[in-house]
Protein backbone atom coordinates (compact mmCIF):
# COMPACT_ATOMS: atom_id res chain seq x y z
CA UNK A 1 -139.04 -31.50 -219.74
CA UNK A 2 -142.09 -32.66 -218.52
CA UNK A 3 -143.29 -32.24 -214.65
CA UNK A 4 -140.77 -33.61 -211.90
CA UNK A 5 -142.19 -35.59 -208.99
CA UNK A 6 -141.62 -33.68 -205.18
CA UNK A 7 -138.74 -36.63 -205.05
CA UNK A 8 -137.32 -35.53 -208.46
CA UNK A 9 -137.30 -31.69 -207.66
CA UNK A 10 -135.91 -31.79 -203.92
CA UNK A 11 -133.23 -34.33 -205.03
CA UNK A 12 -132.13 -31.70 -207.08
CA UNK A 13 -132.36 -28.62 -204.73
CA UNK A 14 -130.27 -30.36 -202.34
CA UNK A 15 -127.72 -31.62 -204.59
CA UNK A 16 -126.99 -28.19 -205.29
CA UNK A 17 -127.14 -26.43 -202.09
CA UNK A 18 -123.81 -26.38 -200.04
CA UNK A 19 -123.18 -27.16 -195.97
CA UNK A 20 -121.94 -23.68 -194.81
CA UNK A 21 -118.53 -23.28 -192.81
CA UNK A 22 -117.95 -23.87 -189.33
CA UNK A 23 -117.91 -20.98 -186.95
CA UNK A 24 -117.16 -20.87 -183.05
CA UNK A 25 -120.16 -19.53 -180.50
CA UNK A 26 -121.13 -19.19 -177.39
CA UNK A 27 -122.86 -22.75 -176.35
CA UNK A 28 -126.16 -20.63 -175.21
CA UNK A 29 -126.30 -19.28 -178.66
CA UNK A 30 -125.50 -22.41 -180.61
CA UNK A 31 -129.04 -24.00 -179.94
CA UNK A 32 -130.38 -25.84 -183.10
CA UNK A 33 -127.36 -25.24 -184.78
CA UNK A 34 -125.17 -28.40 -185.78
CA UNK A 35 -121.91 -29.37 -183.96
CA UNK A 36 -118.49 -29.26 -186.57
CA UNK A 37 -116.56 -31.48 -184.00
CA UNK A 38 -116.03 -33.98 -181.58
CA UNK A 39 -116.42 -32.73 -178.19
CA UNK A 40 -114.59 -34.99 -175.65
CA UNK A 41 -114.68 -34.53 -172.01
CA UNK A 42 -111.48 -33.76 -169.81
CA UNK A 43 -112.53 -35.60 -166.86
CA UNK A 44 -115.02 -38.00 -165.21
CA UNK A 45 -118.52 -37.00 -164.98
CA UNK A 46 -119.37 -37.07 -161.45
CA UNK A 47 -115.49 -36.56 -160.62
CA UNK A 48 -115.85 -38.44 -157.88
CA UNK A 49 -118.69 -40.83 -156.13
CA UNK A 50 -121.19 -38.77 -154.61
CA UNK A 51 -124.81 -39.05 -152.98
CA UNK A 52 -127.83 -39.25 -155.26
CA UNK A 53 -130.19 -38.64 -151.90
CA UNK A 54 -130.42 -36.71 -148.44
CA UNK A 55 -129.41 -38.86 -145.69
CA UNK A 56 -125.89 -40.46 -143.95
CA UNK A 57 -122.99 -41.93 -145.55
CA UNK A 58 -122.87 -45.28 -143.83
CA UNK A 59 -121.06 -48.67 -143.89
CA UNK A 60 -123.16 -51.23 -145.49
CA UNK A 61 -122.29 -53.53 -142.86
CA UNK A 62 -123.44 -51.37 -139.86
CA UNK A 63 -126.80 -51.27 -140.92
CA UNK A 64 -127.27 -54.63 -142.62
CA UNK A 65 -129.79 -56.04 -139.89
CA UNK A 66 -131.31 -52.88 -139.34
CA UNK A 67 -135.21 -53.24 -139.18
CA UNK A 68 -138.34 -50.75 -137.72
CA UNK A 69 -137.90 -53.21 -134.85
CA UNK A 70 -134.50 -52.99 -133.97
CA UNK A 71 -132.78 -50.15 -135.77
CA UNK A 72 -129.23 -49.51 -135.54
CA UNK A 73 -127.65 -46.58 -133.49
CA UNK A 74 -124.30 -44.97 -135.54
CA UNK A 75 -122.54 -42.02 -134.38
CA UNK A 76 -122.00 -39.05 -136.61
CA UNK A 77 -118.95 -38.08 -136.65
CA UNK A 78 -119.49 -35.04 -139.12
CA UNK A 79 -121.23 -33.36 -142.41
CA UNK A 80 -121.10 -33.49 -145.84
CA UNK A 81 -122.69 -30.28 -148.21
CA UNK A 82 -122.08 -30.25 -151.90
CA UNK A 83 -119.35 -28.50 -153.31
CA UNK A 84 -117.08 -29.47 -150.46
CA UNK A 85 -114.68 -32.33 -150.04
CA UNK A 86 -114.90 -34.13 -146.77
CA UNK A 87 -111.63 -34.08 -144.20
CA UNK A 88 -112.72 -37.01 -142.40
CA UNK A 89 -112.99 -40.81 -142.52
CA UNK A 90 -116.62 -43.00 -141.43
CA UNK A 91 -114.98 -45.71 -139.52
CA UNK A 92 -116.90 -48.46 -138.13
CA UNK A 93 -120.35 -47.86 -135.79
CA UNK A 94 -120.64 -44.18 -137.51
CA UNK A 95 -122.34 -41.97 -139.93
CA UNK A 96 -121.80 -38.82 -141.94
CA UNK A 97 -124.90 -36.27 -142.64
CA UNK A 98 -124.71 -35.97 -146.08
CA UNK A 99 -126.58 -33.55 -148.81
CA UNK A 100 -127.34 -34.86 -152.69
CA UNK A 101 -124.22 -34.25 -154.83
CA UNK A 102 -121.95 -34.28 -151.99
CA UNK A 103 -118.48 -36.27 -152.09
CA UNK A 104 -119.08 -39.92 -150.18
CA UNK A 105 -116.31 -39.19 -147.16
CA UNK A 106 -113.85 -42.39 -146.88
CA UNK A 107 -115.19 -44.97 -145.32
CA UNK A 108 -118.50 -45.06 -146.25
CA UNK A 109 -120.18 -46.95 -149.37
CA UNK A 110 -123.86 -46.43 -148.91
CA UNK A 111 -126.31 -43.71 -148.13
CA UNK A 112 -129.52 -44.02 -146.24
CA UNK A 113 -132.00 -41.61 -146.99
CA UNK A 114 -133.27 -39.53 -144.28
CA UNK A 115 -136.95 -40.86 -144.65
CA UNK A 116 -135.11 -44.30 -142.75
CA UNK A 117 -133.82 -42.75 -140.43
CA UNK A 118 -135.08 -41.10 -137.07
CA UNK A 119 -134.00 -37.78 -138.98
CA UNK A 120 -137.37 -37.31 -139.88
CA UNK A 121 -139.40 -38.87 -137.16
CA UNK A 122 -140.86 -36.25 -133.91
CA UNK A 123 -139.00 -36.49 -131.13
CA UNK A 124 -135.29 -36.40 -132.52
CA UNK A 125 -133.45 -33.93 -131.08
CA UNK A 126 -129.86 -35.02 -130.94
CA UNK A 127 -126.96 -34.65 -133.72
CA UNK A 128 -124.45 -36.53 -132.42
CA UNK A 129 -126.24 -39.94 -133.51
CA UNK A 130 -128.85 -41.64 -135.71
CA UNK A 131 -131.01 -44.62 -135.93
CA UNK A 132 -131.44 -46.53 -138.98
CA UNK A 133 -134.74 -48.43 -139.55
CA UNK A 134 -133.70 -50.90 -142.68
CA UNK A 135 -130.72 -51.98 -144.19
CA UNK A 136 -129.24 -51.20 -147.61
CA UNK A 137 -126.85 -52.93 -150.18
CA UNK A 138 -123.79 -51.75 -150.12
CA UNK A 139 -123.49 -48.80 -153.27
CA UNK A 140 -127.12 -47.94 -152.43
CA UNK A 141 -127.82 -44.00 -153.42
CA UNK A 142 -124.07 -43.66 -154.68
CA UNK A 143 -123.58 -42.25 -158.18
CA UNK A 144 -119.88 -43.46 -158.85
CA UNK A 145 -117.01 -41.34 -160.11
CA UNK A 146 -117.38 -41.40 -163.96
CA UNK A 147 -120.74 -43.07 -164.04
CA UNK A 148 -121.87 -40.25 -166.82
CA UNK A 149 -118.59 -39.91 -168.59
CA UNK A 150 -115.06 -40.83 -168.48
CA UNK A 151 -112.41 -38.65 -169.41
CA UNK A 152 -111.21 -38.80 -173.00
CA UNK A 153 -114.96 -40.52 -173.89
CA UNK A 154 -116.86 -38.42 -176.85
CA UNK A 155 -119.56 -36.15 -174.97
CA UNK A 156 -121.00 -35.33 -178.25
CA UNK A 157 -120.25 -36.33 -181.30
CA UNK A 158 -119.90 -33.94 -184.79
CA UNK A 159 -123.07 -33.75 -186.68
CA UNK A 160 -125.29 -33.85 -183.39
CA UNK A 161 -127.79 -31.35 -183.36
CA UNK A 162 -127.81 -29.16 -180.11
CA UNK A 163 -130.82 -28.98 -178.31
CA UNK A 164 -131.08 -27.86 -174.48
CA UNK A 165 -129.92 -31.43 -173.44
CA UNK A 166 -126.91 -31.14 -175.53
CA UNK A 167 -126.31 -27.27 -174.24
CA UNK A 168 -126.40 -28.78 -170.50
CA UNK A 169 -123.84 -31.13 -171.66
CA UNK A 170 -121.48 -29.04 -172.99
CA UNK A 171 -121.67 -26.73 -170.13
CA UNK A 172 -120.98 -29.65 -167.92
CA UNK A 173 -117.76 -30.87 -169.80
CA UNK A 174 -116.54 -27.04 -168.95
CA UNK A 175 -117.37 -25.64 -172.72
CA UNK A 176 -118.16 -22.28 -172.65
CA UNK A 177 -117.56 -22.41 -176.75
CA UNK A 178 -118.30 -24.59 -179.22
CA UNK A 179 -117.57 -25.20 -183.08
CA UNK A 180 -121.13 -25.73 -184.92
CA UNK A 181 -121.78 -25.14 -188.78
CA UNK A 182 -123.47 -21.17 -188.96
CA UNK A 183 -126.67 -20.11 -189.37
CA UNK A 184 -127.49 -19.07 -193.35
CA UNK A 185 -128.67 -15.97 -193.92
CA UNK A 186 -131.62 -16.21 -196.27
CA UNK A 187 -132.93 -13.36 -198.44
CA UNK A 188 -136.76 -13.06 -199.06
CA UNK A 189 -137.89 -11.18 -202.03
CA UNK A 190 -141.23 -10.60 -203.09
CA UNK A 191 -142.62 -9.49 -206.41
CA UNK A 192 -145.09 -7.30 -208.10
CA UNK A 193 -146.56 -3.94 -208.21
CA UNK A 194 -149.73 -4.92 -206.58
CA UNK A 195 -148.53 -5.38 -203.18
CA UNK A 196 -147.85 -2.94 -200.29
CA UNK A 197 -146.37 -3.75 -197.27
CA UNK A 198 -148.42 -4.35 -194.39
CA UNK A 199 -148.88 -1.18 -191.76
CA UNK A 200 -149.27 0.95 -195.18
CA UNK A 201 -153.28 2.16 -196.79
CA UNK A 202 -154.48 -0.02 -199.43
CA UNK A 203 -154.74 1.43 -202.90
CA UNK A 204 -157.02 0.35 -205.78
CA UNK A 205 -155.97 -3.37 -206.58
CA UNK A 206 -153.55 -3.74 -204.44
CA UNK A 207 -152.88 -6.16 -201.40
CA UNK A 208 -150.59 -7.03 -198.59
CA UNK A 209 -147.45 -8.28 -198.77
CA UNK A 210 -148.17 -11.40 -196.84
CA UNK A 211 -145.35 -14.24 -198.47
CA UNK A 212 -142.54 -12.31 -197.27
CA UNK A 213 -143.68 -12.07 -193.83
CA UNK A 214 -144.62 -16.17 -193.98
CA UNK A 215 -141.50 -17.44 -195.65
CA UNK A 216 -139.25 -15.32 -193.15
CA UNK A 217 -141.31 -16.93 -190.23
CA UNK A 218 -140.43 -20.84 -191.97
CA UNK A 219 -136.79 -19.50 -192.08
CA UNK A 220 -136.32 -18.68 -188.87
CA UNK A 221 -138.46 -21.55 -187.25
CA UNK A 222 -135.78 -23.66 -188.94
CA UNK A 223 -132.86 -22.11 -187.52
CA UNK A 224 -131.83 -19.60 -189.99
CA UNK A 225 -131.20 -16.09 -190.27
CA UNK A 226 -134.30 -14.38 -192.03
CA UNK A 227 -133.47 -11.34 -194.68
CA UNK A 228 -136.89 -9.25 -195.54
CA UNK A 229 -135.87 -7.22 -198.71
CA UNK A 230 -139.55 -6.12 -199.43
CA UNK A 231 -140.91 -5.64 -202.48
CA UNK A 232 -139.56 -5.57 -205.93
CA UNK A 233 -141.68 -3.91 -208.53
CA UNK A 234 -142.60 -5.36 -211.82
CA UNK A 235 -140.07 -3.66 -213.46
CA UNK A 236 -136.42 -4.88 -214.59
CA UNK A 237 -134.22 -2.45 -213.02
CA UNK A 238 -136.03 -2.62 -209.86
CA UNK A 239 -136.35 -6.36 -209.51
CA UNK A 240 -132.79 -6.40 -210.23
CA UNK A 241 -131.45 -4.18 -208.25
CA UNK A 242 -133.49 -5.77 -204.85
CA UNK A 243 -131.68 -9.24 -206.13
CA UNK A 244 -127.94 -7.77 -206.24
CA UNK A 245 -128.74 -6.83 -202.67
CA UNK A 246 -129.73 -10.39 -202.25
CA UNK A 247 -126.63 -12.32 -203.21
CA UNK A 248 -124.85 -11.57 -200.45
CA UNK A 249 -127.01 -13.69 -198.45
CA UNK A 250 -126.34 -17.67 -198.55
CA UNK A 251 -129.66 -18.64 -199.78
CA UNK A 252 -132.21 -15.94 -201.84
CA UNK A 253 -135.93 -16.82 -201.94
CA UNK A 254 -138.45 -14.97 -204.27
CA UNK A 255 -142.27 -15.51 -204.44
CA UNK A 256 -144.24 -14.82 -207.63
CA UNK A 257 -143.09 -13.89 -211.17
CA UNK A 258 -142.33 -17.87 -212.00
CA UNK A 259 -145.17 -19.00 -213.66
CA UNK A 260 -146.34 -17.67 -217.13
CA UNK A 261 -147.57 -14.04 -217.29
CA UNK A 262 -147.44 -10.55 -218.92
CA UNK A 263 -145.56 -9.09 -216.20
CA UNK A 264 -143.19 -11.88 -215.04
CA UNK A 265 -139.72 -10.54 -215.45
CA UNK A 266 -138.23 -12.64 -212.43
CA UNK A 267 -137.38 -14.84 -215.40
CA UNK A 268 -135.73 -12.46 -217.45
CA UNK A 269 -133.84 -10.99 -214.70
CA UNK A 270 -132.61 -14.16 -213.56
CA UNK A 271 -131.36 -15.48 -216.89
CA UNK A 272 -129.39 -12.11 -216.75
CA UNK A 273 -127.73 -12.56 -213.29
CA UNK A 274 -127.54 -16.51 -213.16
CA UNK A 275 -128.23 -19.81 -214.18
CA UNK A 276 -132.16 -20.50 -213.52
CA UNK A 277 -134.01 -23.94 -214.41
CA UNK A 278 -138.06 -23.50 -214.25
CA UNK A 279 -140.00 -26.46 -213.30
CA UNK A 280 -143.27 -27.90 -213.39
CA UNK A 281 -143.65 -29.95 -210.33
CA UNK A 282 -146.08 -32.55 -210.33
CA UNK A 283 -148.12 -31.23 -207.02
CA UNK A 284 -151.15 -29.41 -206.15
CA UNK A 285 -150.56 -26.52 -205.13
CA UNK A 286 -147.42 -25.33 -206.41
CA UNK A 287 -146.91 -26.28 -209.60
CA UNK A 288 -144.68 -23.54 -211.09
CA UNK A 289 -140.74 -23.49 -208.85
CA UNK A 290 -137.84 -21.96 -210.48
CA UNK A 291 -134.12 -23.57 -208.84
CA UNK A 292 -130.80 -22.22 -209.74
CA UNK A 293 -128.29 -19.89 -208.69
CA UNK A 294 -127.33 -16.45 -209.14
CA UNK A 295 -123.51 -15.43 -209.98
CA UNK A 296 -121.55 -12.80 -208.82
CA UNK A 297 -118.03 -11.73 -210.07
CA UNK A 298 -115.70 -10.08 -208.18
CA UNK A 299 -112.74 -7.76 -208.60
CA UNK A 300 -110.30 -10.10 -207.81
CA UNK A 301 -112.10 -12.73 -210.15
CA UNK A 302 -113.54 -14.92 -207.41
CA UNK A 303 -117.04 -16.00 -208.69
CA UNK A 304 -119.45 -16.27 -206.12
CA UNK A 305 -122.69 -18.73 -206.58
CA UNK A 306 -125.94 -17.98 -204.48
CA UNK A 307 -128.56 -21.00 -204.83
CA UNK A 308 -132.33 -19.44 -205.73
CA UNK A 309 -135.12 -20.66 -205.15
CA UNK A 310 -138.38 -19.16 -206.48
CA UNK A 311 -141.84 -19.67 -205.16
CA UNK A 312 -145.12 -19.17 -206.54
CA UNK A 313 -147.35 -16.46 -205.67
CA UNK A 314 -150.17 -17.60 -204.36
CA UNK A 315 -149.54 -17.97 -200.53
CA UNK A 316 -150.60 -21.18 -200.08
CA UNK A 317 -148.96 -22.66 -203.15
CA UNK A 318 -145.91 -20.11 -201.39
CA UNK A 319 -145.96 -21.56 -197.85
CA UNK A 320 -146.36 -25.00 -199.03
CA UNK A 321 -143.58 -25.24 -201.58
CA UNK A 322 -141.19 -23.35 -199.36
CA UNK A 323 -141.82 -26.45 -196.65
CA UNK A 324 -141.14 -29.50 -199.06
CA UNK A 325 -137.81 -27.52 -201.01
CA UNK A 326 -137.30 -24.06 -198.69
CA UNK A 327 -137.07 -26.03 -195.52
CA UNK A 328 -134.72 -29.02 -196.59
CA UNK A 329 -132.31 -26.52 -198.42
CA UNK A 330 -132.60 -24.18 -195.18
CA UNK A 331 -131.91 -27.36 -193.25
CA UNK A 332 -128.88 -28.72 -195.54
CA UNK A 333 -127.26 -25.45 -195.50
CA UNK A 334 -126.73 -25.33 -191.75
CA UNK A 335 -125.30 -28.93 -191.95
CA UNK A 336 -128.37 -31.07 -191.44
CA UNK A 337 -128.94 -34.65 -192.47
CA UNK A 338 -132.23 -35.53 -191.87
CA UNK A 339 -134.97 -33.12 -193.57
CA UNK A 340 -138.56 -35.13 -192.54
CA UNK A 341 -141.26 -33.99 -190.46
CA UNK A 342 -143.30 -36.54 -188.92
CA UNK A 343 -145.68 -38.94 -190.96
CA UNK A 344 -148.90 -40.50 -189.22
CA UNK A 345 -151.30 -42.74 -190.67
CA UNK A 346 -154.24 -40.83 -190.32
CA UNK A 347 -158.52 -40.72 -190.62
CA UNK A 348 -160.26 -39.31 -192.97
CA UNK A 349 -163.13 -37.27 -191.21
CA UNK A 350 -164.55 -36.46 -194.30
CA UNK A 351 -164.12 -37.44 -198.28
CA UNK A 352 -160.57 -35.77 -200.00
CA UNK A 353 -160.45 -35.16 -203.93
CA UNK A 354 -157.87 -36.12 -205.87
CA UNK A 355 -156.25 -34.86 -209.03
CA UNK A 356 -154.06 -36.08 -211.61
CA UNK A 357 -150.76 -33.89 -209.60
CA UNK A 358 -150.07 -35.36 -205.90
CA UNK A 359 -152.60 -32.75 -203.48
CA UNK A 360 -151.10 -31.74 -200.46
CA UNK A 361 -154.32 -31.17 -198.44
CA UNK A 362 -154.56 -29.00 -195.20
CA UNK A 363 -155.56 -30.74 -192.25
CA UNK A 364 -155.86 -30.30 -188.40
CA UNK A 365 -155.45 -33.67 -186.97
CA UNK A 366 -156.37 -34.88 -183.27
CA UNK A 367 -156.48 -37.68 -181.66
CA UNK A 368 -160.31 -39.50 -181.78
CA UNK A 369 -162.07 -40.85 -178.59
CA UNK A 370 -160.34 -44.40 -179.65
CA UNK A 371 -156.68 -42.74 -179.79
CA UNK A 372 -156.73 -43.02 -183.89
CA UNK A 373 -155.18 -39.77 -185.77
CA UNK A 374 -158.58 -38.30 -187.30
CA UNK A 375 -157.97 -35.45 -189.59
CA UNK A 376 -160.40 -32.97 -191.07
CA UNK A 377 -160.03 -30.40 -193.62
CA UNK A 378 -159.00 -27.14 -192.29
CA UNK A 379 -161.54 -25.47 -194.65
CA UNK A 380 -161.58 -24.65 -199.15
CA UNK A 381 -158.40 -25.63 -200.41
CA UNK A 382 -157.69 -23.34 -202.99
CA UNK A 383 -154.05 -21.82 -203.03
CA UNK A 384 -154.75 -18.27 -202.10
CA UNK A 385 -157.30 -19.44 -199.36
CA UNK A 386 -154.22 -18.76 -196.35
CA UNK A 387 -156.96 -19.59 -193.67
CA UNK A 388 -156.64 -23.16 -194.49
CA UNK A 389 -152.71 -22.94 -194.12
CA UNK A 390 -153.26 -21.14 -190.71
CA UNK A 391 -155.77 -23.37 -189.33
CA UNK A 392 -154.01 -26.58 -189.93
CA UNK A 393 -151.29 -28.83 -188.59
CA UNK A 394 -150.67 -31.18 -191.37
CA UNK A 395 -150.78 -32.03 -194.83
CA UNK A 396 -152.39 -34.82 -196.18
CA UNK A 397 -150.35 -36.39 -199.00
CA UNK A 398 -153.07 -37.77 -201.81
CA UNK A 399 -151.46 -39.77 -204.76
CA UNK A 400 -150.63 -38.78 -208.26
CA UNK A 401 -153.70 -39.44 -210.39
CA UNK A 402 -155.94 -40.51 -207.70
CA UNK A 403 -159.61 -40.34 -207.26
CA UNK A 404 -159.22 -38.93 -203.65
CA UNK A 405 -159.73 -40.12 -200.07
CA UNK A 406 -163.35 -41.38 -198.96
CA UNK A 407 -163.93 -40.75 -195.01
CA UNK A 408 -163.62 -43.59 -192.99
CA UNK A 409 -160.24 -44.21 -195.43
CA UNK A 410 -156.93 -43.91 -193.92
CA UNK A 411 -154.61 -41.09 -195.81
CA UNK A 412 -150.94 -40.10 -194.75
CA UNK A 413 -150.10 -36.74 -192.79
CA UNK A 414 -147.40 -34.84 -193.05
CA UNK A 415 -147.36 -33.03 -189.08
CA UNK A 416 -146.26 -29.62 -189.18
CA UNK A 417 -146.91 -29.56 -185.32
CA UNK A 418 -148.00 -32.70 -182.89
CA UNK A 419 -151.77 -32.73 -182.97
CA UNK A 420 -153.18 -32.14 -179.30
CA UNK A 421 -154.69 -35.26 -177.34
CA UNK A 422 -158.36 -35.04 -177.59
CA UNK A 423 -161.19 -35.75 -179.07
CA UNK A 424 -163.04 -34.48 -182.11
CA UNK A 425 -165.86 -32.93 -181.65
């Protein structure tokens, strides 16, 4: 097989990789997580007309040729706090003090806020009445009964993603639970003898274990549930031992050991405890990805299937594979539909090489002086140069066998964050 296109390769990842089961959680813990039903509210949102302002519940009528000239005197006959149903009526020639949120009594059909009214003016001093300086249309400041929802209406409909809006919601439709698809647990596993994990002295030739610190970080930022199994060692027993561990997580991730080399027994061990395809992906960095699953049988004879996903080593080529295939199948696992970042049309402050493999280029873009995206090269682009990854908040897509980007040329961005409004300097 020759090399697959990014389009070719995550077409396949996510044909393979399952939406996990529903579970039931607290709403305040189901944040980013998708819903697995309907939710439909009992009753109308407000329950019943109430006041959007501070001011008095009034009959439309009384005040309709008020004016700063001639105001009109009401009599208030009583108060209204949220949270508290009025037990009288606002009959004709009177007003009812009322606070935002609170019930509209009977009677009335429009508030006046207090900044038209004498409420606020020096030299008020009695409660028993109030003046009104302009008239208002009858409903004025009134949120109706059911004006948000009406009972039996879908709140939130299953599929929707929760964010804080969609938390608020659900608390307000009385839903203290809520049925969403769960979190995966993802395993990261990183190989070979050189590395030590971070905290620990450095030996000869050896380096920190920095991809299973990164990927975990992606994971979580996309809602999973991140599983650090350290370091396997370049050796078969102990490389398979760290991935048994691994398959009782819903998604196992390993970095290294997939492209062609002395010690690379990922690929041994994996033809030994699953079914693993290795690919050549037509993209720079990252060539080398290994997809598949690993298979577990059980006493009973169940079978169970783990999807894999192996990265390459180098942490750029690590980082940036994980977010075009890690994040998607992260994504489609916990019952998401839609797996794109943001694309802008950007400029290029400088010239961008191409190659005959599509380059995903780190940038940090920012608005220019003219409000055009301008993005520059966050520094050397070669794949174990992790500076450039940290330094930047998009990737610039270059084509398949083409000669680059000049500056001044406009090239796509993929945003890993918004870029901040300012200038270049």
């Amino acid at each position: 097989m020759g090399m697959l296109s990014v389009e070719e390769a995550l077409e396949k990842v996510l044909a393979y990789v399952p939406v996990l089961e529903p579970e039931e959680r607290p709403i305040f813990e189901a944040q980013g997580q998708v819903l697995a039903e309907d939710v439909v509210a009992g009753f109308d949102i407000p329950r019943w007309p109430n006041s959007a302002m501070d001011g008095y519940a009034v009959r439309a009528d009384d005040i309709r040729a008020a004016s700063e000239t001639s105001p009109r005197r009401l009599a208030v006959v009583g108060e209204v706090p949220a949270g508290r149903l009025p037990e009288f009526e606002v009959g004709p020639g009177q007003a009812a003090r009322i606070f935002t949120g609170a019930p509209i009594p009977p009677g009335a059909d429009t508030v006046v806020p207090f900044e038209l009214t004498d409420e606020m003016r020096n030299g008020r001093s009695r409660r028993d009445e109030v003046l009104v300086f302009k008239g208002l249309p009858r409903g004025a400041n009134i949120r109706p009964a059911g004006e948000d929802l009406r009972a039996g209406s879908v709140a939130l409909r299953r599929g929707q993603v929760l964010g804080p809006a969609q938390v608020a919601l659900l608390a307000a439709v009385g839903r203290a639970r809520v049925r969403v698809i769960r979190r995966p647990t993802v395993a990261v596993v990183a190989t070979g003898n050189e590395l030590v994990p971070p905290g620990e002295p450095l030996g000869p030739g050896q380096l920190y274990d920095c991809n299973s610190y990164g990927i975990g970080a992606m994971v979580r930022r996309d809602g999973g549930i991140p599983w650090l199994l350290g370091i396997a060692p370049d050796d078969y027993e102990g490389l398979a031992t760290r991935l048994r561990m691994a398959m009782t997580a819903d998604l196992v991730i390993t970095s290294a050991g997939v492209s062609v080399g002395h010690f690379d027994l990922v690929k041994e061990v994996l033809a030994e405890l699953g079914e693993v395809r290795f690919w050549s992906i037509r993209m720079k960095p990252g060539k080398p990805l290994a997809f598949g699953e690993l298979i577990e049988g059980r006493p009973d004879g169940a079978v169970r299937r783990v999807p894999h996903l192996g990265l390459p080593g180098n942490p750029v080529s690590a980082l940036v594979t994980y977010e075009l295939f890690g994040r998607p199948a992260v994504l489609k696992l916990m019952g998401r539909t839609d797996f794109s970042r943001p694309v802008v049309e950007a400029v290029a402050a400088e010239d961008m090489p191409g190659d005959r493999r599509r380059v995903y280029a780190r940038v940090i873009v920012r608005r220019g002086p003219d409000g055009k995206y301008v993005a520059r090269l966050t520094g050397p682009q070669g794949s174990g140069i992790l500076t450039s990854m940290a330094l930047a908040n998009g990737l610039a897509v270059i084509p398949e066998d083409s000669p680059g980007v000049r500056a001044g040329e406009t090239v796509r961005v993929i945003l890993l964050e918004w870029p901040a409004n300012e200038g270049l300097e």
